[in-house]
Every structure is written in C-alpha cells, then in structure tokens.
Protein backbone atom coordinates (compact mmCIF):
# COMPACT_ATOMS: atom_id res chain seq x y z
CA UNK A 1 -42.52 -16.79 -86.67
CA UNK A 2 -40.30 -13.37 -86.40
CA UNK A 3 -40.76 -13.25 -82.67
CA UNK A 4 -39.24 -17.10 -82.32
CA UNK A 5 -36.51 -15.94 -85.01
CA UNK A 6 -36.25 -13.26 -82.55
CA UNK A 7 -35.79 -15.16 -79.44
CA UNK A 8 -33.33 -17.95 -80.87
CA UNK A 9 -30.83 -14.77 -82.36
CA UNK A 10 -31.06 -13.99 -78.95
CA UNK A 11 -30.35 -16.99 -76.85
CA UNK A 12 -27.68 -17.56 -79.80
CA UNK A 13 -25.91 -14.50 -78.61
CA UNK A 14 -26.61 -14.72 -74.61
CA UNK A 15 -22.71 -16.54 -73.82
CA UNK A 16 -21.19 -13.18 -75.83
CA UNK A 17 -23.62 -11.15 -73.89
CA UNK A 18 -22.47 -12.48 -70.63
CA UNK A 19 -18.37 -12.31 -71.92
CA UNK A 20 -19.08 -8.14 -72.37
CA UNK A 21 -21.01 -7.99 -68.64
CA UNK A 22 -17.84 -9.49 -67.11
CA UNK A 23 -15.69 -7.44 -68.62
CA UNK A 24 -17.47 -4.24 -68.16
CA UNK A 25 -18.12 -5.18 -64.45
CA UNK A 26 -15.47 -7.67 -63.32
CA UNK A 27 -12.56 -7.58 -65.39
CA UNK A 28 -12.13 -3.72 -65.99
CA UNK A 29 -12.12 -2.42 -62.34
CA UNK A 30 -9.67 -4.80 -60.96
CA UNK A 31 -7.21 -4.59 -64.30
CA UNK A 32 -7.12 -1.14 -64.34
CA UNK A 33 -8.70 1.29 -65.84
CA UNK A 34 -6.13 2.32 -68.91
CA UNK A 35 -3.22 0.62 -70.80
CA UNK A 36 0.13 1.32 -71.22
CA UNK A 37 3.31 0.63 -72.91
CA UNK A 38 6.15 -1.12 -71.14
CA UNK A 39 8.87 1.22 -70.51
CA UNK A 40 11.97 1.18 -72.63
CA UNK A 41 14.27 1.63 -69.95
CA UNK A 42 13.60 0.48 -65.77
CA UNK A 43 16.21 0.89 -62.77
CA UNK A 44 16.83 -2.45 -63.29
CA UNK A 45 17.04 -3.02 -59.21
CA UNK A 46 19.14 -6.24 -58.58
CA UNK A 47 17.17 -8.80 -55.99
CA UNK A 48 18.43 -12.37 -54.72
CA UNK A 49 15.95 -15.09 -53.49
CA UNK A 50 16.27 -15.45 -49.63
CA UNK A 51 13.40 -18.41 -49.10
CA UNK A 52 13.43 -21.79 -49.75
CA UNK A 53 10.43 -23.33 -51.71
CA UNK A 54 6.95 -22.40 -50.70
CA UNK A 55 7.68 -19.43 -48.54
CA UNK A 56 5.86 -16.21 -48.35
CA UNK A 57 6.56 -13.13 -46.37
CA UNK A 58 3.36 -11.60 -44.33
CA UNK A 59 2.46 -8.46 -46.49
CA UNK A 60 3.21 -4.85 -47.77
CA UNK A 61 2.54 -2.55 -44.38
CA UNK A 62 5.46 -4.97 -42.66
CA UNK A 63 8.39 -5.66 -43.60
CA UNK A 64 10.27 -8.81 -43.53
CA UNK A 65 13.37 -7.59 -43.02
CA UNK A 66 14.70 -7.16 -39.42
CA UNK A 67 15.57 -3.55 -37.96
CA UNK A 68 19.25 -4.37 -38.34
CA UNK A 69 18.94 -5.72 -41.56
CA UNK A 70 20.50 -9.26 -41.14
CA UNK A 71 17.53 -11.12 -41.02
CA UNK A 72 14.68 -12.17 -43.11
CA UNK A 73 10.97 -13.84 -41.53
CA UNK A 74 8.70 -15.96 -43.40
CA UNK A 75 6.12 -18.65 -43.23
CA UNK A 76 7.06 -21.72 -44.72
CA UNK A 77 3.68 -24.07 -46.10
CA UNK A 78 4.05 -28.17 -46.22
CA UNK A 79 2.08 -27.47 -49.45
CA UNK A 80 0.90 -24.80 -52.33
CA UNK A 81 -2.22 -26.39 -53.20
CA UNK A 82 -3.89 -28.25 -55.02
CA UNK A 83 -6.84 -27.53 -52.54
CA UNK A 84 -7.43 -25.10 -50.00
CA UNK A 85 -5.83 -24.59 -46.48
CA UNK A 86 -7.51 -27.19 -44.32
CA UNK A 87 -8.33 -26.80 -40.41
CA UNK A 88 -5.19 -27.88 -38.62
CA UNK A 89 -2.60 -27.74 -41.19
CA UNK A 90 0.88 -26.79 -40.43
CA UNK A 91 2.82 -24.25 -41.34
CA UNK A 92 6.64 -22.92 -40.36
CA UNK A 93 7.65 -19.94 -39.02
CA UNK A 94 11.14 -19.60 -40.32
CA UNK A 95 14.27 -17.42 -40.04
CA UNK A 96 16.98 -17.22 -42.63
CA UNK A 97 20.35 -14.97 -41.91
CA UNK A 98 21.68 -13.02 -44.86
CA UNK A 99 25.11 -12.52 -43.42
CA UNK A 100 25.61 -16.47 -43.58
CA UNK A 101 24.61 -17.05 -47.05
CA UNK A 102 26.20 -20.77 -48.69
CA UNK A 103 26.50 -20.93 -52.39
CA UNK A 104 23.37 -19.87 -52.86
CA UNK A 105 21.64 -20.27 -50.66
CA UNK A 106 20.72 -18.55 -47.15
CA UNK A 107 20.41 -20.81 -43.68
CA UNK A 108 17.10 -21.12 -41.84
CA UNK A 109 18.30 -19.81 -37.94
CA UNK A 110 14.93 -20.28 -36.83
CA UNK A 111 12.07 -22.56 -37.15
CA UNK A 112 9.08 -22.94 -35.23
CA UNK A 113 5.88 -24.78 -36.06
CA UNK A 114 2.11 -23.67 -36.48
CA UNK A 115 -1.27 -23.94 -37.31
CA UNK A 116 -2.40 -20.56 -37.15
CA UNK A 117 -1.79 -19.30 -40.39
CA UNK A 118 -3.47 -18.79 -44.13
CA UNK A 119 -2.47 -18.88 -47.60
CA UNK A 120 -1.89 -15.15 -48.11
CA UNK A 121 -0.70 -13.51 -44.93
CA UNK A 122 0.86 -16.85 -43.17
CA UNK A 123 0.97 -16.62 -39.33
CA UNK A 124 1.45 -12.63 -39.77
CA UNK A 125 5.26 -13.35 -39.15
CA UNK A 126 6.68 -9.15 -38.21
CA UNK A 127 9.27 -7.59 -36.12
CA UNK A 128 9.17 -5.62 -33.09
CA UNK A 129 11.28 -2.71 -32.73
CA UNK A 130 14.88 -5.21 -32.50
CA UNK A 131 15.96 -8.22 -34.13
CA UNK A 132 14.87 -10.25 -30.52
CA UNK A 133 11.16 -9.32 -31.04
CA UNK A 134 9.77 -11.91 -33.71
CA UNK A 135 5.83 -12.02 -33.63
CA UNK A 136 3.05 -14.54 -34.93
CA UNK A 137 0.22 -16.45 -34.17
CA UNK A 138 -0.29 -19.96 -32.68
CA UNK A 139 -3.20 -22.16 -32.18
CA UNK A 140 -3.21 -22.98 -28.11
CA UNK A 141 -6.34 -24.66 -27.90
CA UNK A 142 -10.19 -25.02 -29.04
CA UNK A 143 -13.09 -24.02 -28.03
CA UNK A 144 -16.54 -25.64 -27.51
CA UNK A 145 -17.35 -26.20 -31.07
CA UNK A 146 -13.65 -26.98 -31.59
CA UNK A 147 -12.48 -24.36 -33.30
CA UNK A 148 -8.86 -23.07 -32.67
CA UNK A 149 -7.98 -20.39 -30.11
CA UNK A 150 -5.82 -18.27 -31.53
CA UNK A 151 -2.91 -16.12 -29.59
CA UNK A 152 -0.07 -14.49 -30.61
CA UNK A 153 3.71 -15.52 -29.65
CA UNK A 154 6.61 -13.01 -28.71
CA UNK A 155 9.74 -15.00 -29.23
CA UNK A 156 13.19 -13.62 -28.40
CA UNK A 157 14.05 -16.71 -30.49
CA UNK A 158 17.64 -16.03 -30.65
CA UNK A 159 17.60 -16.94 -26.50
CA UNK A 160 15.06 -19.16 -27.10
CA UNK A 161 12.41 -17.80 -25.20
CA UNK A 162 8.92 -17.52 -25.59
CA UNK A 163 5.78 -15.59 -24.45
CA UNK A 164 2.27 -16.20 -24.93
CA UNK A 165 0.33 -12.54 -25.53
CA UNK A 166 -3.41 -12.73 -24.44
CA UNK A 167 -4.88 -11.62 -27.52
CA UNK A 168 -4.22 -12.41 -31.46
CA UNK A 169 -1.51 -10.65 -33.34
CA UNK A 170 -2.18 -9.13 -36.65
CA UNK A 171 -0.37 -5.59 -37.07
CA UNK A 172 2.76 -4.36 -34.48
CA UNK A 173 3.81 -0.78 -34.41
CA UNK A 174 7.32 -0.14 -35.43
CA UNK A 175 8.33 0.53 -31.95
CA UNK A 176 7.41 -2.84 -30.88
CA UNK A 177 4.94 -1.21 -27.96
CA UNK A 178 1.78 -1.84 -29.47
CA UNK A 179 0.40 -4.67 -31.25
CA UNK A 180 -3.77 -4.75 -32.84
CA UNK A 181 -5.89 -7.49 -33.83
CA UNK A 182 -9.44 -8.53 -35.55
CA UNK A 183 -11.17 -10.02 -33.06
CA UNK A 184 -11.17 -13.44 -34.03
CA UNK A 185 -8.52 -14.23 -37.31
CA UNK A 186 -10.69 -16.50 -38.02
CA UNK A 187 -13.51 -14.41 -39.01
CA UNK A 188 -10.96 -12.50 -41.68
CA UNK A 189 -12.45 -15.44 -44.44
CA UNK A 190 -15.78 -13.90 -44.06
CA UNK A 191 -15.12 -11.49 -46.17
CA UNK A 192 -11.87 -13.23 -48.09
CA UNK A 193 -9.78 -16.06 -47.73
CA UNK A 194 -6.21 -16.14 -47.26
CA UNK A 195 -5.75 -13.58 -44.52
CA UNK A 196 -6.33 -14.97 -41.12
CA UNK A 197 -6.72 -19.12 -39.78
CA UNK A 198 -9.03 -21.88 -41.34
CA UNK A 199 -11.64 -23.34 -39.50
CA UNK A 200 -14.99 -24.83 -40.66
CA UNK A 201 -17.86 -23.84 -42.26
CA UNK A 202 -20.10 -24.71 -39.35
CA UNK A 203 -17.25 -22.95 -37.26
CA UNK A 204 -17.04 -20.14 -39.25
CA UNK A 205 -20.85 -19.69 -38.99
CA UNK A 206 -20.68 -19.81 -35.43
CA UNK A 207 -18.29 -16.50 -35.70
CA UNK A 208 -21.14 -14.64 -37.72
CA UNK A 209 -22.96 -14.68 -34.17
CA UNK A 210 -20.33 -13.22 -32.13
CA UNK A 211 -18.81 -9.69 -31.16
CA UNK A 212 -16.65 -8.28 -33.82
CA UNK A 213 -13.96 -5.21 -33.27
CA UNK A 214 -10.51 -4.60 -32.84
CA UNK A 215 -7.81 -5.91 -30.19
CA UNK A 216 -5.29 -3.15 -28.81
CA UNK A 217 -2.57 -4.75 -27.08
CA UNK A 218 -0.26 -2.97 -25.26
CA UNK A 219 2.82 -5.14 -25.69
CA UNK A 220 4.98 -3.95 -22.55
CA UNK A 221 2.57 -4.15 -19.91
CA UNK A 222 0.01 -6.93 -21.61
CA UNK A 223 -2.66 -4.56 -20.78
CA UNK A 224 -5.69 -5.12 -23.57
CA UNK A 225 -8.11 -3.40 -25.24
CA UNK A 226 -10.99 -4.32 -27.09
CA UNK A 227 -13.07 -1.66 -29.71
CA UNK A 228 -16.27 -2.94 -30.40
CA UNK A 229 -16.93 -2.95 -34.15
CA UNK A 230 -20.87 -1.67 -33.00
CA UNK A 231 -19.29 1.09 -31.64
CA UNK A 232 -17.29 2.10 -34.22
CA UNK A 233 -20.10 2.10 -36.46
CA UNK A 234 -22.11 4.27 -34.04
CA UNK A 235 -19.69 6.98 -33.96
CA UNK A 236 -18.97 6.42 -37.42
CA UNK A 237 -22.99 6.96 -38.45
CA UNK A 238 -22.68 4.48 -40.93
CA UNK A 239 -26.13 3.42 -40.28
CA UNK A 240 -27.61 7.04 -40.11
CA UNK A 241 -25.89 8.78 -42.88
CA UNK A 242 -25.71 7.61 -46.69
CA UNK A 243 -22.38 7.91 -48.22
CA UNK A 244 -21.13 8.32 -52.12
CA UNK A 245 -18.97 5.28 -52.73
CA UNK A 246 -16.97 4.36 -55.65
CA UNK A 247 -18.63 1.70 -57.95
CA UNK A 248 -22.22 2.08 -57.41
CA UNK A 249 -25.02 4.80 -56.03
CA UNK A 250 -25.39 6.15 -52.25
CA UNK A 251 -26.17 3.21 -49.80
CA UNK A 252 -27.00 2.58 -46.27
CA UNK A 253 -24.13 0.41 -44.12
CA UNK A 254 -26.85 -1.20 -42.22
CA UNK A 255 -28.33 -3.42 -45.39
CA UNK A 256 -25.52 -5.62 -44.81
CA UNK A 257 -24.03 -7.62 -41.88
CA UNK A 258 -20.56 -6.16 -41.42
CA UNK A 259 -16.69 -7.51 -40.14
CA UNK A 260 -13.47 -5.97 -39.32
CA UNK A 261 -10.65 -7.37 -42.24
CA UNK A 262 -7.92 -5.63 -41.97
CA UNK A 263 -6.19 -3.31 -39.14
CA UNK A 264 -2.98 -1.33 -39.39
CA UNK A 265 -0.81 0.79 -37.30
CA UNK A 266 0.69 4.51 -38.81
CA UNK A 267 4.01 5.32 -39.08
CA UNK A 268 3.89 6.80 -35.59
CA UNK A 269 1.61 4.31 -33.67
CA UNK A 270 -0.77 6.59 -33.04
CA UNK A 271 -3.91 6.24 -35.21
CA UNK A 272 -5.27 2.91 -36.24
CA UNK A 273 -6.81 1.97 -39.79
CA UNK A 274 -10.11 -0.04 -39.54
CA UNK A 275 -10.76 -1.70 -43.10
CA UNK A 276 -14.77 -2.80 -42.44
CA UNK A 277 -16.48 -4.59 -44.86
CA UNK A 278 -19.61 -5.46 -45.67
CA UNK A 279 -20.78 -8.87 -46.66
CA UNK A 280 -24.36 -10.97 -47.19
CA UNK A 281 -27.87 -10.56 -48.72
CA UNK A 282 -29.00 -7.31 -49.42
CA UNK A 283 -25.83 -5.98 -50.26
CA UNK A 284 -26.33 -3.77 -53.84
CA UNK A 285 -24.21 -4.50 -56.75
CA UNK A 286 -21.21 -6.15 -54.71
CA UNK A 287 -19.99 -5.36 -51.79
CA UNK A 288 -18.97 -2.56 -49.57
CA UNK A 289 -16.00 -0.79 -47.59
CA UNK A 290 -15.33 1.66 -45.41
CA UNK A 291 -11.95 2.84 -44.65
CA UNK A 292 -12.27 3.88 -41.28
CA UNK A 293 -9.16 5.81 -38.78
CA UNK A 294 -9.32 6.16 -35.13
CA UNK A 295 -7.17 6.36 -32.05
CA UNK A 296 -6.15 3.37 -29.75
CA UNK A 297 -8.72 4.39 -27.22
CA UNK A 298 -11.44 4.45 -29.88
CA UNK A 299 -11.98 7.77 -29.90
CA UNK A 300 -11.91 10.09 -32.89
CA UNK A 301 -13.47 7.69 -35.51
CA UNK A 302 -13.36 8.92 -39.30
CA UNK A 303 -14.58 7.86 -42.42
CA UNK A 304 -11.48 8.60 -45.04
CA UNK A 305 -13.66 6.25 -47.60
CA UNK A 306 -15.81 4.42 -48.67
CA UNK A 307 -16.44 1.83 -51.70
CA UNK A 308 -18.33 -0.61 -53.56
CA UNK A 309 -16.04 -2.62 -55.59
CA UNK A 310 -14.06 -0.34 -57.25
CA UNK A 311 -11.38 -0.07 -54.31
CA UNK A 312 -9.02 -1.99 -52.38
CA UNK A 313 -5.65 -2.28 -50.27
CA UNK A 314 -5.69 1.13 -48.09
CA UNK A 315 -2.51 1.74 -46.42
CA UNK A 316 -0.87 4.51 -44.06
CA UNK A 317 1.56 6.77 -46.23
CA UNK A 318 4.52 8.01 -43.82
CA UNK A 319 3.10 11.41 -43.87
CA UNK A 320 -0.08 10.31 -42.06
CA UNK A 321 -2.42 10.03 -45.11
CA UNK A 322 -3.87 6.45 -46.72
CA UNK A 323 -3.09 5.59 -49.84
CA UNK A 324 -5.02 3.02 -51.89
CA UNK A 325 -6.39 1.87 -55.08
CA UNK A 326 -10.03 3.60 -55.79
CA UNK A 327 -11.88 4.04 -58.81
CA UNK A 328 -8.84 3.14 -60.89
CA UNK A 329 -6.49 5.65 -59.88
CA UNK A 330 -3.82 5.34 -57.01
CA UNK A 331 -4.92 8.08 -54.79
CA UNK A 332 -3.79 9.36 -51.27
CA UNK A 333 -5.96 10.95 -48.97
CA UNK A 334 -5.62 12.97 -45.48
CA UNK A 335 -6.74 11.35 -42.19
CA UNK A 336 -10.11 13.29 -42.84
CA UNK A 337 -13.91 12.60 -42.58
CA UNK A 338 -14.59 11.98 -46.34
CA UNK A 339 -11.65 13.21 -47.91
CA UNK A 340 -10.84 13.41 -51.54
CA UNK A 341 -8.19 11.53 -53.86
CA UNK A 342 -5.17 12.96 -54.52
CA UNK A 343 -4.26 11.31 -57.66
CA UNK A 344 -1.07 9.83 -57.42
CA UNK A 345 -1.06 7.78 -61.11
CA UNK A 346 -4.16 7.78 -63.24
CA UNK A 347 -3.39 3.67 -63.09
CA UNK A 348 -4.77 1.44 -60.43
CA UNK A 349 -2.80 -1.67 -59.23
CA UNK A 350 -1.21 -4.23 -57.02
CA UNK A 351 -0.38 -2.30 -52.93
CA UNK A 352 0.40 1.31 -52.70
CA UNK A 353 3.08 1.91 -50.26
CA UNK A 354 5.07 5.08 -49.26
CA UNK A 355 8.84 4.75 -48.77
CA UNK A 356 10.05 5.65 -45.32
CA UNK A 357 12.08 8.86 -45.49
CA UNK A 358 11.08 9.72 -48.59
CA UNK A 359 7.16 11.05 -48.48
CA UNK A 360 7.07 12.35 -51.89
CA UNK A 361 7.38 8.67 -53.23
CA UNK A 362 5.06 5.22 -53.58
CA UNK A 363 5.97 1.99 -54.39
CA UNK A 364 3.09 -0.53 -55.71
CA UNK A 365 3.06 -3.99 -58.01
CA UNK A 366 1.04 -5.26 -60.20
CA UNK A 367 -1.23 -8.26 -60.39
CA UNK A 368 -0.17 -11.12 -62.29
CA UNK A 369 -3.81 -10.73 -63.76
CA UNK A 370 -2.65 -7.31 -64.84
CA UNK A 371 -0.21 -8.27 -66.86
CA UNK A 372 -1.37 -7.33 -70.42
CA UNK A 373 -2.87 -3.91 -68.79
CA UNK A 374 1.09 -2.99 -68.58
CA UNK A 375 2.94 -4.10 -71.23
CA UNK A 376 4.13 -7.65 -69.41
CA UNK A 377 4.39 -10.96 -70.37
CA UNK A 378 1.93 -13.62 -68.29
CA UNK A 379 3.78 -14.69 -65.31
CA UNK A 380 5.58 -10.92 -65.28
CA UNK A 381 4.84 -8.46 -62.61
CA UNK A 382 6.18 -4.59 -62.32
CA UNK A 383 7.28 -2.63 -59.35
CA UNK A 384 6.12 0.87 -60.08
CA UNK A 385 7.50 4.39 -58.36
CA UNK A 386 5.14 6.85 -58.19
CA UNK A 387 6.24 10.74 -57.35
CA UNK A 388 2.66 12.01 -58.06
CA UNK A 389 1.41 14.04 -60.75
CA UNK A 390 0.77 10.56 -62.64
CA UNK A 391 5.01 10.72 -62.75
CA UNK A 392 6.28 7.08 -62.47
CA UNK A 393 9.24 5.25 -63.06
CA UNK A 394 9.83 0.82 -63.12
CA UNK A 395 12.31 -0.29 -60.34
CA UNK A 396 11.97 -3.36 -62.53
CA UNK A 397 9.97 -6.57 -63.36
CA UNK A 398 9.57 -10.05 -61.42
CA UNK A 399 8.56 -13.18 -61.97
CA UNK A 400 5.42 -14.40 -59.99
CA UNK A 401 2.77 -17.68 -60.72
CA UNK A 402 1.09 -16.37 -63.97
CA UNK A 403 -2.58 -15.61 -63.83
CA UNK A 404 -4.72 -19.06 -63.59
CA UNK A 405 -1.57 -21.28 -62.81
CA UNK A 406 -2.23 -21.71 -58.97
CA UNK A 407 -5.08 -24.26 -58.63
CA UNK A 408 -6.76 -22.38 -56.28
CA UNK A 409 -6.84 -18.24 -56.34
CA UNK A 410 -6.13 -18.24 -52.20
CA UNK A 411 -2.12 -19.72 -53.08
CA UNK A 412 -1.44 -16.99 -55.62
CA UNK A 413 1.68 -14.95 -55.53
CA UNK A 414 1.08 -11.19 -55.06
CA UNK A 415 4.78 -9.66 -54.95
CA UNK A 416 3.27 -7.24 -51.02
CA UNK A 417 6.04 -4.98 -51.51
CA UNK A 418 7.30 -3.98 -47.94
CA UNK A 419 10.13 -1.44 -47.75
CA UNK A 420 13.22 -2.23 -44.45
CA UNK A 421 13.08 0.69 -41.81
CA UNK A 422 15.52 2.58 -44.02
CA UNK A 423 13.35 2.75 -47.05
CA UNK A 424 16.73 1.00 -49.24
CA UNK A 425 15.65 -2.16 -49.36
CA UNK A 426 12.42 -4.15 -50.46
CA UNK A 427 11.16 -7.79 -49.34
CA UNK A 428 8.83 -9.94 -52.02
CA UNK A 429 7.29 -12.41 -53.02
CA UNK A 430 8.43 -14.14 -56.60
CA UNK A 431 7.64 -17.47 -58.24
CA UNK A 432 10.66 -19.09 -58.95
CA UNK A 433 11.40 -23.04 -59.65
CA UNK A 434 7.87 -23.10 -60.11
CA UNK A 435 7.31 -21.90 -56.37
CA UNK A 436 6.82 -19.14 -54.03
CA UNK A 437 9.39 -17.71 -52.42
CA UNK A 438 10.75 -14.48 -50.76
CA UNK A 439 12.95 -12.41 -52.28
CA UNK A 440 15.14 -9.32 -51.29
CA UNK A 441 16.16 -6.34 -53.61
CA UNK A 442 19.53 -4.85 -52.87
CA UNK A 443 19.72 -1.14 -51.50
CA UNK A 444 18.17 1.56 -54.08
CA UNK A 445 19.89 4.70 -54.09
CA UNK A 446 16.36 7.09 -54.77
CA UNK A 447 18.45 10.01 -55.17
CA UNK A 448 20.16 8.49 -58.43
CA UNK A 449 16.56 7.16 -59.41
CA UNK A 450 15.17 11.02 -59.27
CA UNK A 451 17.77 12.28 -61.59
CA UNK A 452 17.53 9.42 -64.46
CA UNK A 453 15.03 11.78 -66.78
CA UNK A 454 14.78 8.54 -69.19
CA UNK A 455 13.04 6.22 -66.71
CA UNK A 456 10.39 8.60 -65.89
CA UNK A 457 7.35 8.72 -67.88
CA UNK A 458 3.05 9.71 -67.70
C-alpha cells in the first residue's frame, strides 16, 4: 500500500517535474543567464519606419542601408502566416528611397518578384560596394525531383539591368568583389527554418544525400569556387579530436550527420566564417556547432568554437575577432584555434555586432522571449551597447510581435540589428500596426553616448 501511495504522489507531481526540466534546460540558456533592472535613463535614439506592411530586412552582418545612404532593401511577403512558407510562394524584393519620403510614408523605387526566399532572412536582399549593386536570390528552374534551382541576381536596378550569377548568393563582401554561399539554400532548414528557400520534405531529404560546403564567387570575373564541407572537416579534425563545448561534456563531430548554416564575410573580405552544425540521431543532449574560419581558397581552417546548445549567432567584429552569444555571456574571441571568451557583458542575448569605426563597441537586441529577463514589457525589445568590461548602455527600446503572438515561430520578428557603412545609422526590424516592418534609426553621435555617465551601468 505505501509503495502505490508512493507511485500516485509521484505521477501526481510528474507535469511540475517536467515544468522545472524545461526551465533548467530550455528556457534558462536561451533567456539568459541573469536578470536585470531596466535602466532609468536610455539614449533614447529616434527611428522612423521605412517598410510597408510585412517587410523584413535580410539580417545583422548586412546592412540594409545603401553605401550612400539614400536607400533602404527589403523583402516584402504576400503573407505573415498563419502557416509556414510553402514551396513556390512569392515574395518581393523591394526598394524604398528615403530622400522622397510622402507624408509618411517612403516610395517603393524598386520591385522585383521571387520565390527564393524564407521567413527570416527573405531572398538575402544586400548591397554591393554602390547603390547599382543590389543582390538576391531567384528560383530559375527545377531539378529532377522538382525542386527549385536556386541562383543569385546582380541587378543594377536603377538601369534596369540584370545578371544571372552561377552560384547562390548568401553573404557579399563590402567591396562588392566577392560573394559566398551554402551549397544548396535549401538545405539551410536542415538545421532551422527561416534562413534559406522551402522545398519539400521528400525534397529536402533528397539534399541529406548530396555534397555540402561553401560557394566562393568571385563577383567580377564569375569565376567559382566550391569548399567541400568533408574537407573542411578533415583539416578541421573534427572527427579525430574531441573538443570541450559549451552545454554538455567532450564529444566526437562524427556521431552526427553535419551541414553548413550560415557563412559570412570579415570586415576585410579576407577570411570566411563557416557556422557547421550538427543535426540527427546520435547527437548527445541537443545539438552541436562549430564555429569554424578559413580563407577563400580553403586553406587555413580553424576551430574558434564549439557548442552544444548553449551558443548561437557568431559574427565577425571589425577588428577581425567573432563575437557571439556562448554560455550566457556575450563574448569575443580572436581568429584562433580554440580561443577563449572575452567577456563582453555577463548577459547573453539577441545578435552581437561591432560598430564600424568604432572597435571598442557592440551593438545586440534582445529576444522578444527575453523580455522579462530585462526589465521589458511583452512585445518590448532593447538595443544594448556594450564597451566591454560588462559596461553597457540602452540606445533604446522597440516594439516587435510579443513572444507567442506569431502563429508560427519561423514569422517572428527579431529586431537583426545591422549598422550603415558609417557605423551612424541602424536598420531593423519592428512590429508595428500589428506587422513587420523595417525601420531606420537616425544618426547616433557615439562620442556624446561615451560621455553620458548616467546611461552606463554593470
């Protein structure tokens, strides 16, 4: 009789049981890993909505801002849920001028249709190195099992010209001479949706089968490389050596089948950032990622990091270091084999990014699930300056969909902070008129940020 007393107090408290394993294990990583007070005062930086309703800009290592500042690139979706991004749906590259703004609102200059595109990222709408060099992806046929061919699309879109590239587009180098890729964008929802096209299940299952690496594209002469994820590995001796990761014990990279996700030029175009993750059966207590850096050629291959689950968005600093979110600190490290976090805030969130011309400085949101870790309402999210030294200061808050409100996590709105060339101004993503849309901050003047002693706090 005590031992089936026993066994009923303990099935009685199994659902509270589960509540305190989510939170230990799922909740706490990803809301970071202390809480703090909202700051009395914030710099209070004034910001205008540029896009129309269900607009996005691509993401925080790009900006959407043109070199000379006038213009603004999005991709505009027929939709924001309730379901997922379907094979074949159409998006809108669009243009809006900010020296032409009506009332207000701002004109769309340029619009061009697509179905390469997801939820998150868009069609990975960038500039080149002028305002004539607008890049993004376009579906241009299908293959065998009918799944899209993807290429990516140089348009001098102010002549109205257009040229097909023979590989994918996914990152360009602020120059506009070099331009890198996954291997198939399709093959990005492997590991996450959001970031690359939609295709099928059965189509996406086909990918699992194929070659996986990186496409270097040189964008003047159309001369291609490709860097063979295999290889990388090799000369990474991910397979041969264990590694320490954050969130979990040592472990092997070859328990688990592995895929490219993200890839991103450095300041200079010179070094390339290989985000590889690893995804299926076999893989211990989550999943794993390895941040790796290597030249265009392929050569020089490093391991900066690696990670279970207590990591994500790793990002070139303009001084040639990452920065990123790890064990829930913002760190930065050197472009080293295995380097160590340099703490730059004892507080985890949202997408580290340096601000060009000023290397002593980061810029990252928060997560509308974050909200309550900061001090914010729901539906609130913060841009933080970080100087190091757990030193930070608000630019200010935004409003973005509330945690939960978007039927579907893959159309939530993450602010991607990108910084213009300069490092003045900031493009965003807010929720406004119950919507997404992009957003511009006017110019910040860091030097009068620096000396305001009563927005800085630890």
């Amino acid at each position: 009789m005590p031992q089936q007393s026993l066994l009923k107090r303990g099935i009685k408290f199994t659902p509270l049981l589960i509540i305190l394993w989510a939170t230990v294990w799922v909740v706490a990583p990803r809301w970071g890993a202390a809480t703090i007070k909202r700051p009395r005062s914030t710099y209070d930086v004034r910001w205008q909505v540029v896009g129309g309703a269900r607009t996005t800009h691509r993401f925080f290592d790009s900006s959407a801002i043109s070199p000379s500042g006038r213009y603004v690139c999005a991709t505009r979706t027929r939709r924001e849920g309730p379901a997922d991004v379907t094979p074949g749906d159409v998006a809108e590259v669009v243009v809006y001028d900010l020296q032409k703004k009506r009332k207000d609102r701002f004109p769309v200059v340029y619009r061009r249709a697509t179905a390469a595109w997801d939820a998150q990222l868009g069609a990975q709408v960038q500039w080149g190195a002028s305002d004539d060099e607008l890049y993004f992806n376009d579906v241009v046929g299908t293959r065998g099992d009918g799944a899209p061919i993807v290429r990516g699309v140089r348009s001098d879109w102010q002549r109205g010209r257009e040229t097909r590239l023979p590989t994918p587009v996914y990152h360009v180098t602020r120059d506009g001479a070099l331009a890198a890729a996954p291997r198939d964008l399709a093959a990005l929802r492997m590991t996450q949706d959001g970031y690359g096209v939609v295709v099928t299940p059965a189509q996406l299952r086909h990918l699992e089968s194929q070659k996986d690496g990186v496409h270097v594209l040189d964008l003047r002469t159309n001369a291609t490389a490709f860097l063979e994820l295999s290889a990388l590995v090799a000369a990474a001796e991910l397979d041969s050596r264990p590694r320490s990761v954050a969130g979990g014990d040592a472990r092997k990279g070859a328990e688990c089948h592995r895929h490219v996700f993200h890839v991103k030029w450095n300041a200079k175009g010179t070094r390339l950032l290989v985000v590889v993750r690893a995804r299926g059966h076999g893989c211990p207590r989550g999943d794993a990622n390895h941040a790796l850096t290597v030249n265009p050629d392929g050569a020089d291959v490093k391991v900066v990091a690696t990670w279970l689950r207590d990591g994500n968005h790793p990002n070139w600093l303009e001084d040639g270091r990452l920065s990123m979110n790890y064990e829930g600190k913002v760190c930065a490290f050197d472009d080293v084999e295995g380097a160590s976090c340099q703490v730059l805030s004892e507080r985890a969130s949202g997408h580290p990014v340096g601000v060009p011309g000023r290397g002593d400085l980061v810029v990252t949101d928060t997560y509308a699930k974050e909200h309550a870790a900061f001090g914010l309402e729901a539906g609130e999210a913060a841009l933080r300056v970080l100087s190091g030294g757990d030193r930070e200061a608000w630019l200010g808050v935004f409003p973005v969909a509330a945690f939960g409100t978007m039927p579907t996590d893959v159309w939530r709105c993450d602010a991607h902070p990108a910084f213009d060339l300069k490092g003045r101004r900031l493009a965003l993503n807010v929720w406004v008129r119950g919507s997404r849309r992009v957003a511009i901050t006017d110019e910040i003047d860091w030097d009068a940020l620096l000396k305001r002693r009563d927005l800085w706090f630890s």
